[in-house]
N, C-alpha and C. Protein backbone atom coordinates (compact mmCIF):
# COMPACT_ATOMS: atom_id res chain seq x y z
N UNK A 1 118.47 41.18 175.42
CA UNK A 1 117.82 42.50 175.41
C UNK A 1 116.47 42.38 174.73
N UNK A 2 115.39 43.27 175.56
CA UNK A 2 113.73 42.79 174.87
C UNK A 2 113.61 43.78 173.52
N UNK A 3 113.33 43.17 172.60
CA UNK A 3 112.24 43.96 171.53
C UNK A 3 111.37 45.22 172.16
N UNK A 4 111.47 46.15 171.75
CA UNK A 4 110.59 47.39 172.30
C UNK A 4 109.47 47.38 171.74
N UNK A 5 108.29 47.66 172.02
CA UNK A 5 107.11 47.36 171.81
C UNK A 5 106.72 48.33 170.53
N UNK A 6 106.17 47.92 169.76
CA UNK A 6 105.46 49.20 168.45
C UNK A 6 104.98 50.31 169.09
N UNK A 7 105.46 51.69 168.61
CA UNK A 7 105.13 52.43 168.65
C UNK A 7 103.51 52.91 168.51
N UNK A 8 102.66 53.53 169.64
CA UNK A 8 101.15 53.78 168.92
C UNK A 8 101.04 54.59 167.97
N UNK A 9 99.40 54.81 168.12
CA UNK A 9 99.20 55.70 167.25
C UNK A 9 99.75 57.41 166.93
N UNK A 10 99.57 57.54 168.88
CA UNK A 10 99.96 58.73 169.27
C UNK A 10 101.61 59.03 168.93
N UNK A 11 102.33 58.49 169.98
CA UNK A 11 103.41 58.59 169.74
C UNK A 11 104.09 58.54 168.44
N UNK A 12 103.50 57.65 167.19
CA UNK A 12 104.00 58.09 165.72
C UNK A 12 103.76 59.53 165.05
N UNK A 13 102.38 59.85 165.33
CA UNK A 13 101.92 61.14 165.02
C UNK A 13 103.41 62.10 165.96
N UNK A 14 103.80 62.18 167.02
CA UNK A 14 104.27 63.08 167.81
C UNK A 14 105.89 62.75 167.20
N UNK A 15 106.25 62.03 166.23
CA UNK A 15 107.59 61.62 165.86
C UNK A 15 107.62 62.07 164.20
N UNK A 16 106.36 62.42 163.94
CA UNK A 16 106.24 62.27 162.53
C UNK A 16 106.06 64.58 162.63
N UNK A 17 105.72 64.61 163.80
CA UNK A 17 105.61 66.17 164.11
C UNK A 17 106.85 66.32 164.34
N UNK A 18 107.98 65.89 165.11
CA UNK A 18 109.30 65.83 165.10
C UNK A 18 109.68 66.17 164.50
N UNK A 19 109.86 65.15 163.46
CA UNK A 19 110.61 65.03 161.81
C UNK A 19 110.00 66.44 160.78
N UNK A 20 109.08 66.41 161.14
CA UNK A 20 108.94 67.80 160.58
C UNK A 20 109.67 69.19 160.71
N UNK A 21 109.48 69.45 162.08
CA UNK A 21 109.96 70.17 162.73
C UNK A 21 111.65 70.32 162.31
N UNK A 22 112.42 68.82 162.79
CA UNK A 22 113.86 68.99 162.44
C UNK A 22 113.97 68.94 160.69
N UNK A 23 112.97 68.64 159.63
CA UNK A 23 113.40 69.13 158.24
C UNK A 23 113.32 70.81 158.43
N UNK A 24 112.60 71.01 159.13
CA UNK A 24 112.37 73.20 158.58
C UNK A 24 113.38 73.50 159.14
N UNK A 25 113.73 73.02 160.49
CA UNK A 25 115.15 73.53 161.31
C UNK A 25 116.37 73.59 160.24
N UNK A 26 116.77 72.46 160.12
CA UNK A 26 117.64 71.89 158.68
C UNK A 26 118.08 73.01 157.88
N UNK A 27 116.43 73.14 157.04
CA UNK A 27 116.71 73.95 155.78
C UNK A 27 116.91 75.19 156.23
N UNK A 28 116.12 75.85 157.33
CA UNK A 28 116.31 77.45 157.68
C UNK A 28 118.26 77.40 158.29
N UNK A 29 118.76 76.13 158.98
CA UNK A 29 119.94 76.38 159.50
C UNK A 29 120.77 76.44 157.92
N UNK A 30 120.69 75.55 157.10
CA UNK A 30 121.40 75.48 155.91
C UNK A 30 121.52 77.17 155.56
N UNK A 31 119.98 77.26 155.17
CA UNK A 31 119.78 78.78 154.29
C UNK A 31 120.20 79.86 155.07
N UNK A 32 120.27 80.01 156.46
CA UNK A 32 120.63 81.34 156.98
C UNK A 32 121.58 81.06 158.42
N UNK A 33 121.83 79.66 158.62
CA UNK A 33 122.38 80.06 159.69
C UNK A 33 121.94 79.73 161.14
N UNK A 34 122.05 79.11 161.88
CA UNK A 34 121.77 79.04 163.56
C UNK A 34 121.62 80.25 163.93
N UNK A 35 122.05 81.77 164.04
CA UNK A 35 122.17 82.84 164.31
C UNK A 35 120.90 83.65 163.76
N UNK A 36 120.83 83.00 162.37
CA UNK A 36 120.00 83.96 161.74
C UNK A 36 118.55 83.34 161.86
N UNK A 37 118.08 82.45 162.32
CA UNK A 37 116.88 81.55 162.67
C UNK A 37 115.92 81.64 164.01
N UNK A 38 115.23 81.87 163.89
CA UNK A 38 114.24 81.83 165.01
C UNK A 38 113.47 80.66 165.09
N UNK A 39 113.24 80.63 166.58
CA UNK A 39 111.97 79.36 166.24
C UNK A 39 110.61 80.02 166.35
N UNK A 40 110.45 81.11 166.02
CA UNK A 40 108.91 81.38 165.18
C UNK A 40 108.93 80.97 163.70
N UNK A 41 110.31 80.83 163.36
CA UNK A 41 110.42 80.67 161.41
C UNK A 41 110.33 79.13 161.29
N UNK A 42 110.91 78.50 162.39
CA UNK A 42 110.96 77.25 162.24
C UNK A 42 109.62 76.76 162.71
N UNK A 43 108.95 76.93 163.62
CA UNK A 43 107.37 76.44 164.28
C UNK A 43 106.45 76.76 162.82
N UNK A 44 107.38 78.21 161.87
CA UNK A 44 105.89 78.61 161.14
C UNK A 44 106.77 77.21 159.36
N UNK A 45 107.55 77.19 159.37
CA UNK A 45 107.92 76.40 158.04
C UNK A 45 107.45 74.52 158.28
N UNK A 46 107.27 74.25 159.48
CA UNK A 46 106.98 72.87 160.22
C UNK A 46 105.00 72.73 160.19
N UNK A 47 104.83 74.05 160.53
CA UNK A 47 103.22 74.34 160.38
C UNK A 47 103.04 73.88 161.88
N UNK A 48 103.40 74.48 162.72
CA UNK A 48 102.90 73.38 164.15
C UNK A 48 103.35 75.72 164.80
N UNK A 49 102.69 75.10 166.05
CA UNK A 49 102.69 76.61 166.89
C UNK A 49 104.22 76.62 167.73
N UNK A 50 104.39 77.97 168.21
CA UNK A 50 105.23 77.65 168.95
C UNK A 50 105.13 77.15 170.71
N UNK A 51 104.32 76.49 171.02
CA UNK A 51 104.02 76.18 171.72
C UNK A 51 103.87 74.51 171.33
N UNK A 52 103.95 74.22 170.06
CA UNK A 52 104.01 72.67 169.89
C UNK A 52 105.39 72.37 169.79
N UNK A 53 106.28 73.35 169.29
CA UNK A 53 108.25 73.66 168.74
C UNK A 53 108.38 73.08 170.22
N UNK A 54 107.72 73.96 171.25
CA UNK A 54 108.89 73.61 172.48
C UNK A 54 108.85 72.69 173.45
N UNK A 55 107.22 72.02 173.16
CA UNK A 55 107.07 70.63 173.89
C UNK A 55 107.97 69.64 173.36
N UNK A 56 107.95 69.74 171.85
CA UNK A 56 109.27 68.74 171.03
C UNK A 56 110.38 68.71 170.84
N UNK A 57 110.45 70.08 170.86
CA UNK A 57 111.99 70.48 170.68
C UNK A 57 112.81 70.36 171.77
N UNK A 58 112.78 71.65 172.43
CA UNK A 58 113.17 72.43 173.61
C UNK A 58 113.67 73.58 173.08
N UNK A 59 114.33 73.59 172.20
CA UNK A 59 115.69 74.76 171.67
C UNK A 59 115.75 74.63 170.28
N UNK A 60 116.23 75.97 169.30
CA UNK A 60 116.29 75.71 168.16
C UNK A 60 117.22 74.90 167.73
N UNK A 61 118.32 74.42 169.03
CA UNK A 61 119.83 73.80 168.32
C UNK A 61 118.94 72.37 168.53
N UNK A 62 118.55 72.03 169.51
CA UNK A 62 117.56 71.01 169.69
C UNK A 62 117.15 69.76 169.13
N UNK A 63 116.41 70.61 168.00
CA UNK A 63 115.38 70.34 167.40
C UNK A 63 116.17 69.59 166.08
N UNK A 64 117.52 69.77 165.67
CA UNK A 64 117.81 68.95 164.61
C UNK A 64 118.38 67.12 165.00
N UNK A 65 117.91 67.17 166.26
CA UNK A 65 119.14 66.20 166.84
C UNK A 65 118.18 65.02 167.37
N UNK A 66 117.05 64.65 166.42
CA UNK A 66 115.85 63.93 166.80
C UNK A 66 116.63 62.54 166.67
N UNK A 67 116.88 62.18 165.49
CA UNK A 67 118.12 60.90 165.28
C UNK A 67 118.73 60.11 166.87
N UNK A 68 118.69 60.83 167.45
CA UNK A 68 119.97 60.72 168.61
C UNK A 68 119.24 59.69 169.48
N UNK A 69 118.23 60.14 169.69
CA UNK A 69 117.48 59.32 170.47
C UNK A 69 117.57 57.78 170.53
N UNK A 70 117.93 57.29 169.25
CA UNK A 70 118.04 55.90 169.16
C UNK A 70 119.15 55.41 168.81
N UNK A 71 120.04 56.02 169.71
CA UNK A 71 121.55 55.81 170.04
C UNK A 71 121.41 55.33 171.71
N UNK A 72 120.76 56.29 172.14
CA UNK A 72 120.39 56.45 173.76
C UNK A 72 119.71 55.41 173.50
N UNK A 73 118.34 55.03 173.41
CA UNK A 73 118.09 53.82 173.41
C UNK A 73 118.43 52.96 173.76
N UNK A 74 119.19 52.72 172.42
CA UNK A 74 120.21 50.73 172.01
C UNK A 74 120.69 50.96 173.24
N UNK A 75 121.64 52.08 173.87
CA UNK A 75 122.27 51.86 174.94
C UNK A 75 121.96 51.58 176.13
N UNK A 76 120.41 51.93 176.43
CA UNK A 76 120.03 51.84 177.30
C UNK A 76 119.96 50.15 177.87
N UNK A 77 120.25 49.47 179.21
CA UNK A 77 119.98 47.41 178.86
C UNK A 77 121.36 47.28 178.18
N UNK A 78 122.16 47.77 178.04
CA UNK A 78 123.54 47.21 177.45
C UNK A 78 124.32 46.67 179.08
N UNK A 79 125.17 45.52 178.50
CA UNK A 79 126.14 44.92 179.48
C UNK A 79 125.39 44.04 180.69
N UNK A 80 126.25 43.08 181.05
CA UNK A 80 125.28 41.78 182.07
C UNK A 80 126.43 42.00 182.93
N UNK A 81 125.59 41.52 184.02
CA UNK A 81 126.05 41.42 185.65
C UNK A 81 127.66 40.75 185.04
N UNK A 82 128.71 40.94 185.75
CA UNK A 82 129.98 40.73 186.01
C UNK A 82 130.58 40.91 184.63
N UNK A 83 130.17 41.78 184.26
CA UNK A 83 130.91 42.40 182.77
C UNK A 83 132.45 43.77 183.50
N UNK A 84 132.88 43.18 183.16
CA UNK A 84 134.59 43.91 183.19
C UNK A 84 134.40 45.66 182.18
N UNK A 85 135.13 46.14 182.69
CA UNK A 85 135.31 47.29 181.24
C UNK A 85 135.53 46.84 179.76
N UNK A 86 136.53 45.71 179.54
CA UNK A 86 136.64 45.13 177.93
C UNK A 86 134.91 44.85 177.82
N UNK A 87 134.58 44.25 178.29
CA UNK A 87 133.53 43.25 178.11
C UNK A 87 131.89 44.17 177.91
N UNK A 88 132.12 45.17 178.72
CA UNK A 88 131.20 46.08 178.45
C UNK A 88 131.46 47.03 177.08
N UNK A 89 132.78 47.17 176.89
CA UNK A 89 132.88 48.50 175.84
C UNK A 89 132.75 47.52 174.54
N UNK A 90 132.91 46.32 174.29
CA UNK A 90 132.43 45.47 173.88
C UNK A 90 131.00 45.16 173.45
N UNK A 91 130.19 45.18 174.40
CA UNK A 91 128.83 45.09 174.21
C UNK A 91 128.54 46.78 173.69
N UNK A 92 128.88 48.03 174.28
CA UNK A 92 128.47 48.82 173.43
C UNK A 92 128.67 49.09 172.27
N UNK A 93 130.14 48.26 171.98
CA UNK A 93 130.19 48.51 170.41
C UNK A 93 129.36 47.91 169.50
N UNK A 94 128.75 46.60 169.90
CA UNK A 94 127.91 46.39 169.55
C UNK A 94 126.55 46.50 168.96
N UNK A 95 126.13 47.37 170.00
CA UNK A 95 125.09 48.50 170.15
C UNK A 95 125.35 49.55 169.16
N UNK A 96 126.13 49.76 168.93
CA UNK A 96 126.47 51.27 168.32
C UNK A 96 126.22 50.63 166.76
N UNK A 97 127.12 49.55 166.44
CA UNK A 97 127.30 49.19 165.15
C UNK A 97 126.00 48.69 164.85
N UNK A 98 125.40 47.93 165.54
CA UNK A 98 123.54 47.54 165.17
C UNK A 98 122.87 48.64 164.85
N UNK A 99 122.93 49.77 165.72
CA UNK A 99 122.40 51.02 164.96
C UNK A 99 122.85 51.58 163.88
N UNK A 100 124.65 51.75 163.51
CA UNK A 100 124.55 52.20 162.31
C UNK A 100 124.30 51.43 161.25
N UNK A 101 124.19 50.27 161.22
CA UNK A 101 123.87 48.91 160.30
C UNK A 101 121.88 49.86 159.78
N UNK A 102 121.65 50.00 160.95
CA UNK A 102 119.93 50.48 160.79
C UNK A 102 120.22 51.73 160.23
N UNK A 103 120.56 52.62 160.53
CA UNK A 103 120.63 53.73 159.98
C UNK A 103 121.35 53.90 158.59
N UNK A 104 122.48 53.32 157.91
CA UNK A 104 122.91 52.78 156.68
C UNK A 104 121.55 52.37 156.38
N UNK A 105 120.77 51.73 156.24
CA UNK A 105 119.38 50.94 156.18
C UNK A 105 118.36 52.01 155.72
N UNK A 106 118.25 52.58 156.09
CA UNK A 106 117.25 53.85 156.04
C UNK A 106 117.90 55.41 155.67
N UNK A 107 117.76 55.67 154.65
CA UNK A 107 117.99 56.34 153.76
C UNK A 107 117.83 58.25 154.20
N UNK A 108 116.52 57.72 154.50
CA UNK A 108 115.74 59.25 155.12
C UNK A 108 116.44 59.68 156.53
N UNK A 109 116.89 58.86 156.74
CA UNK A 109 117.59 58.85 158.13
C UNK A 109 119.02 59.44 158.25
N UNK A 110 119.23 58.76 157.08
CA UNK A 110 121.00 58.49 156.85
C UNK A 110 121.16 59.99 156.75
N UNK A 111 120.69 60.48 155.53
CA UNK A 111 120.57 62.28 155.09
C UNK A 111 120.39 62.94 155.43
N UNK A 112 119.36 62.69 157.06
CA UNK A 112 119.06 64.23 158.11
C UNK A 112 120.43 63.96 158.91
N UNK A 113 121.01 62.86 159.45
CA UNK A 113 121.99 62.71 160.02
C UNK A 113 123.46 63.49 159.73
N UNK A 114 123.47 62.98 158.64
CA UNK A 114 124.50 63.64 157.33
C UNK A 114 124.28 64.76 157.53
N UNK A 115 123.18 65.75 157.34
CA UNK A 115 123.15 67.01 157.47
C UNK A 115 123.72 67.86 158.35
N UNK A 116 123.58 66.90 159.73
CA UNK A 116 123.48 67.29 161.14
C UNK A 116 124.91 68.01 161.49
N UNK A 117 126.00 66.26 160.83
CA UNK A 117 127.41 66.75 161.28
C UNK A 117 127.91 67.66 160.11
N UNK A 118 127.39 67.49 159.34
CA UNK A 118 128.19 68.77 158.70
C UNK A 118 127.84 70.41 158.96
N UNK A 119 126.88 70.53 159.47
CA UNK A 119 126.56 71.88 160.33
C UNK A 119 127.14 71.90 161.24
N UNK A 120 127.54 70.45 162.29
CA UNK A 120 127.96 70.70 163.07
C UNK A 120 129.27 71.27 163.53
N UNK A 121 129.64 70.73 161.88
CA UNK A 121 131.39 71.20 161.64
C UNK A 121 131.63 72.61 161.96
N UNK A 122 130.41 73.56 161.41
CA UNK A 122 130.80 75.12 161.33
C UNK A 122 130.13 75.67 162.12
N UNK A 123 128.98 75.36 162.74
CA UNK A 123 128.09 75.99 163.42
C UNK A 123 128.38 75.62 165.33
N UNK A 124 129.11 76.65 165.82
CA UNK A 124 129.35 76.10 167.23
C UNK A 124 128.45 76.46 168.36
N UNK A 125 127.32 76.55 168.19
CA UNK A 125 126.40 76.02 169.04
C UNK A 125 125.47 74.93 168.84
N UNK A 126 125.79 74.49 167.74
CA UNK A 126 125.06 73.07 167.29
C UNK A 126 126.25 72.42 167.95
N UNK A 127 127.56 72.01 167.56
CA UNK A 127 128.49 71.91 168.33
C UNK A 127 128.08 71.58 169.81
N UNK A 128 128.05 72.89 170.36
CA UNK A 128 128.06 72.30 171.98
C UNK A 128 126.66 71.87 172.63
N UNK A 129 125.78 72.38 171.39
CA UNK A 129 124.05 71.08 172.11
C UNK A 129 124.56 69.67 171.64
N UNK A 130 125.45 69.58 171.25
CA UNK A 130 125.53 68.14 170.86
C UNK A 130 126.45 67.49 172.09
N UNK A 131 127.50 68.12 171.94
CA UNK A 131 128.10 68.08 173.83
C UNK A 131 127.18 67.79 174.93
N UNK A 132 126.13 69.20 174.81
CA UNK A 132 125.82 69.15 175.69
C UNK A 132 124.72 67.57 176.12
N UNK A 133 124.11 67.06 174.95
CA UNK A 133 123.16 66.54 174.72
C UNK A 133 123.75 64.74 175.17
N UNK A 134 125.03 64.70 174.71
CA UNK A 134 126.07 63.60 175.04
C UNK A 134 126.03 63.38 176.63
N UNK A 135 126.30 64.35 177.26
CA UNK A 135 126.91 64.54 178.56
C UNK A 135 125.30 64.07 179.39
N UNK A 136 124.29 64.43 179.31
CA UNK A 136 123.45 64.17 179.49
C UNK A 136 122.72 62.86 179.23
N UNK A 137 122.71 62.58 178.56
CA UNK A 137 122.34 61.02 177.98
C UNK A 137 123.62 60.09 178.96
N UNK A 138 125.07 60.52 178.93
CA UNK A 138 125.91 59.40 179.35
C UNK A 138 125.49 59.43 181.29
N UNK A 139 124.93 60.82 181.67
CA UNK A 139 124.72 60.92 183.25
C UNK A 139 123.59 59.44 183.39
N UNK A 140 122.58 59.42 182.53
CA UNK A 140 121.30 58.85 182.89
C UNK A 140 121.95 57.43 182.04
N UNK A 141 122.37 56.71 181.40
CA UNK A 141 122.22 55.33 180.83
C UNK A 141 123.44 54.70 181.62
N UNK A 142 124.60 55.44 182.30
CA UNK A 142 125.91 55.15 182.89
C UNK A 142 125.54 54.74 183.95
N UNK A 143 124.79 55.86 185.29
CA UNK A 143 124.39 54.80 186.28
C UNK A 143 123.54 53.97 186.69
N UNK A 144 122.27 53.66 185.19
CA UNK A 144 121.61 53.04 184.84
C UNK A 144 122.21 51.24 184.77
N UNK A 145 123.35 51.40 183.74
CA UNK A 145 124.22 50.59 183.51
C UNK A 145 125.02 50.00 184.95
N UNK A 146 125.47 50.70 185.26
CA UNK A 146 126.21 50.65 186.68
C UNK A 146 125.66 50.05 187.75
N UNK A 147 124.49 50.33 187.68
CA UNK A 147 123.74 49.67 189.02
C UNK A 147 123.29 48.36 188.67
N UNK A 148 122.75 48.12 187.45
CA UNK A 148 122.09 46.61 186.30
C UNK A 148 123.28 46.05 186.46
N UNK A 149 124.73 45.93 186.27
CA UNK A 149 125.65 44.71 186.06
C UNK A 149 126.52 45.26 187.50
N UNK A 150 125.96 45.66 188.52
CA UNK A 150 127.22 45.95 189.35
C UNK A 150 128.23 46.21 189.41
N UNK A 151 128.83 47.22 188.69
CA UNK A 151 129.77 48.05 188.38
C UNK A 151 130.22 49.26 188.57
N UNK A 152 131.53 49.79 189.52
CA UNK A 152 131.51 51.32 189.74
C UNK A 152 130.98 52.11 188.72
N UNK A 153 130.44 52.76 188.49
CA UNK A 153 130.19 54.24 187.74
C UNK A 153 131.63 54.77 186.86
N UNK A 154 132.27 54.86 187.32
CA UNK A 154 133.65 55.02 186.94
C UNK A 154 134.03 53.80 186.04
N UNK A 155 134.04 52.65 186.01
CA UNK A 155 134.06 52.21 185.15
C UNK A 155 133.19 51.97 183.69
N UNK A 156 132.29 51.88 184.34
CA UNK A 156 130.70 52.17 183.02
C UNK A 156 131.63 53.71 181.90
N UNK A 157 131.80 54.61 183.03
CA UNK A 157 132.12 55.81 182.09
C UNK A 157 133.64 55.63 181.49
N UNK A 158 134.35 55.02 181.41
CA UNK A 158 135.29 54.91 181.03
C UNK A 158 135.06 54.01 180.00
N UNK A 159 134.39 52.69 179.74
CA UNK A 159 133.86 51.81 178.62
C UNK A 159 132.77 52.99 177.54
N UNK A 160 131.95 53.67 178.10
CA UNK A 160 131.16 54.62 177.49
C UNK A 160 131.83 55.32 177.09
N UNK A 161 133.18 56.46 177.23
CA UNK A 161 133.98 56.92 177.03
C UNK A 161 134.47 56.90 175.68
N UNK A 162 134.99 55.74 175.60
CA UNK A 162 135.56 54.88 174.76
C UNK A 162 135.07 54.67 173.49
N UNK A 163 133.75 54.38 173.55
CA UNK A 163 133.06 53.82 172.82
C UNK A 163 132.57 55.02 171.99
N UNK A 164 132.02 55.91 172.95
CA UNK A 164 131.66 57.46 172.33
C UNK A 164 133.03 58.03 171.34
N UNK A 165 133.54 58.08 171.98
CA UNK A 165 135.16 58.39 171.24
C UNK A 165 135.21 57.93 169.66
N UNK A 166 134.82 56.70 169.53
CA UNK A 166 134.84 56.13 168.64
C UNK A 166 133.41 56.38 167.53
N UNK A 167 132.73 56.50 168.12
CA UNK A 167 131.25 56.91 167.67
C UNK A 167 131.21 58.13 166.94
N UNK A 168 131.81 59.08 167.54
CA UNK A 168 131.97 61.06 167.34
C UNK A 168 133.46 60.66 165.94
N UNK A 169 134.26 60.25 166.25
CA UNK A 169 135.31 60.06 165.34
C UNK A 169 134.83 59.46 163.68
N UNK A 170 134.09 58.44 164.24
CA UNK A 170 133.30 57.79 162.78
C UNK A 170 132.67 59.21 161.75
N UNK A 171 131.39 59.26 162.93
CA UNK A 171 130.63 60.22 162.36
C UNK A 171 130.81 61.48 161.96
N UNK A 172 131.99 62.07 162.44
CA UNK A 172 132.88 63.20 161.45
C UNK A 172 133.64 62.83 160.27
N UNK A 173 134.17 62.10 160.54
CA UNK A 173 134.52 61.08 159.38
C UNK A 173 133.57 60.81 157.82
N UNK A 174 133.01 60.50 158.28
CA UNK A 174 131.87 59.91 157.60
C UNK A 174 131.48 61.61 156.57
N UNK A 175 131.36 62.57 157.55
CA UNK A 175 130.89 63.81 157.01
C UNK A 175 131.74 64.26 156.21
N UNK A 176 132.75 64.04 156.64
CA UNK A 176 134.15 64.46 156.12
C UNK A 176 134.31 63.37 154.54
N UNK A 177 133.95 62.32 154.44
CA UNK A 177 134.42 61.53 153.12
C UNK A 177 133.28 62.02 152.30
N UNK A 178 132.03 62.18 153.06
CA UNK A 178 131.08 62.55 151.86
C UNK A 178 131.23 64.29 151.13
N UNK A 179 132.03 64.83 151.66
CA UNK A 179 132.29 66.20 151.44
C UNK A 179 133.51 66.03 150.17
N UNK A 180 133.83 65.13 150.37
CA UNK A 180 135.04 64.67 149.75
C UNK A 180 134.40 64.18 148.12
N UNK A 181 133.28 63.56 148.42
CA UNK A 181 132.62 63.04 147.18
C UNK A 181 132.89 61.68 147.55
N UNK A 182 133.57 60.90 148.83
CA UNK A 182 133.06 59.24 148.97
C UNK A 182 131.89 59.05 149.67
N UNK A 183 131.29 58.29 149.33
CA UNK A 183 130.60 57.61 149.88
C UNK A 183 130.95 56.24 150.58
N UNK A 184 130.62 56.20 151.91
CA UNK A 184 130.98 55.20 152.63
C UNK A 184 129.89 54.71 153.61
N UNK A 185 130.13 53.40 154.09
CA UNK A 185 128.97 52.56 154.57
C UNK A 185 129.23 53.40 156.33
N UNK A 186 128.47 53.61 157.10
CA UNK A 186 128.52 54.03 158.43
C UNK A 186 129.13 52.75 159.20
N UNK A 187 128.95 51.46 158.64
CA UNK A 187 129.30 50.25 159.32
C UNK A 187 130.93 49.96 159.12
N UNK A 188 131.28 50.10 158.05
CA UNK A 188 132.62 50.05 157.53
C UNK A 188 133.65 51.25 157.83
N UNK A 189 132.92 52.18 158.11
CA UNK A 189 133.85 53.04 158.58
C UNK A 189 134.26 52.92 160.29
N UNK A 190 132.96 52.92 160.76
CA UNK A 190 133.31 52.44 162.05
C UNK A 190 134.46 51.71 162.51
N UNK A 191 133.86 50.21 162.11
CA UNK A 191 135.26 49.44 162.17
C UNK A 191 136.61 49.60 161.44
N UNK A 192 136.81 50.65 160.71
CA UNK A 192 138.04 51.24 160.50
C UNK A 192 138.64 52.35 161.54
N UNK A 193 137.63 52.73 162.04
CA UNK A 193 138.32 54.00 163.13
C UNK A 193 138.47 52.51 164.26
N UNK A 194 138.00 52.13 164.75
CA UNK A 194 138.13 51.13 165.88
C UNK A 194 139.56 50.97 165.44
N UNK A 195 139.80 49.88 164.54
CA UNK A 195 141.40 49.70 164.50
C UNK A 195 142.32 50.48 164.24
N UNK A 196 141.75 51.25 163.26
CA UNK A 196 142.71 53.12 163.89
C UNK A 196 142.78 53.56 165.06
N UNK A 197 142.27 53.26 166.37
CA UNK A 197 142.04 53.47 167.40
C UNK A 197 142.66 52.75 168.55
N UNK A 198 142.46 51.80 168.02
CA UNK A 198 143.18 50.31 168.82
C UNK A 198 144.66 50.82 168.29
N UNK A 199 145.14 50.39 167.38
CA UNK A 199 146.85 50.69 166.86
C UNK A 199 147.34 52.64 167.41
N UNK A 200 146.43 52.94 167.08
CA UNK A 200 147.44 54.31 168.55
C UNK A 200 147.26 53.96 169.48
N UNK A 201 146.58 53.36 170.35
CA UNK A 201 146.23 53.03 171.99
C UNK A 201 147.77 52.17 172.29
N UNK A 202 147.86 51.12 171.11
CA UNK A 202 149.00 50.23 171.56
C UNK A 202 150.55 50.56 170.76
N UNK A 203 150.37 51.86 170.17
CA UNK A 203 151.98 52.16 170.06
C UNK A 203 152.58 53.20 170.90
């Protein structure tokens, strides 16, 4: 898989307007609520217009879910010609765990993330942009995948499946121990739901 090229000038500026954007989202969802938030409050706490909110955003649920992107990514180029379902859900786990290895890594990252699922716990339309946002990403990298290693579609989504399963399980998890007062590595937990996962599959 190739190295992605450095980001320019532009495109950092337009990621660094992002990140802005999803800190005001954040704090206005913390302080009042998905319900109680507009994105005039959020365009005006970010300092950008609303006409800059919706080229970046799209939506106020949106706009906290910038992180995600480089999930879609890694995934994107996953699995080689005559890869089986093991062999692919395999390589995405891969993928998945290289990213949370990076994201454990980065701090600033780790904490908007953190934020994310624990809103997501109570807030159910953050909830279903996140659904919705899943379902979408797996349409476009699945028969992406599918067509690159020659593989039904149906199978790609069943290894993706899988893998997601395991991904969404961590990362509630994860929200869930730090609520608790643990702290835990995103990498180590992972591979604990995997074999939590594996041992119900096979009893």
């Amino acid at each position: 898989m190739s190295t992605p090229a450095a980001p320019g000038l532009r495109d950092r500026r337009r990621r660094e307007t992002a990140l802005e954007i999803c800190a005001a989202a954040l704090d206005l969802f913390e302080e009042k609520g998905v319900a109680g938030t507009t994105v005039d409050e959020i365009a005006a706490r970010a300092g950008v217009s609303p006409r800059t909110f919706f080229r970046l955003a799209g939506s106020k649920e949106d706009a906290v879910f910038i992180d995600d992107d480089r999930f879609v990514t890694a995934v994107t180029g996953a699995g080689r010609p005559g890869d089986d379902i093991a062999a692919l859900a395999a390589g995405l786990r891969a993928v998945f765990a290289r990213e949370l290895e990076n994201l454990d890594a980065d701090s600033e990252a780790r904490e908007r993330y953190l934020r994310v699922r624990r809103l997501i716990g109570h807030e159910p339309s953050l909830l279903g942009a996140a659904i919705r946002r899943e379902i979408t990403a797996s349409d476009l990298f699945v028969a992406e995948i599918a067509e690159r290693i020659g593989r039904p579609e149906a199978d790609v989504r069943a290894a993706a499946g899988l893998t997601a399963l395991e991904m969404r399980t961590t990362l509630d998890e994860w929200a869930r121990c730090h609520d608790r007062g643990e702290a835990r590595s995103l990498v180590d937990l992972h591979r604990d739901v995997r074999e939590m996962l594996a041992r119900a599959a096979s009893a």
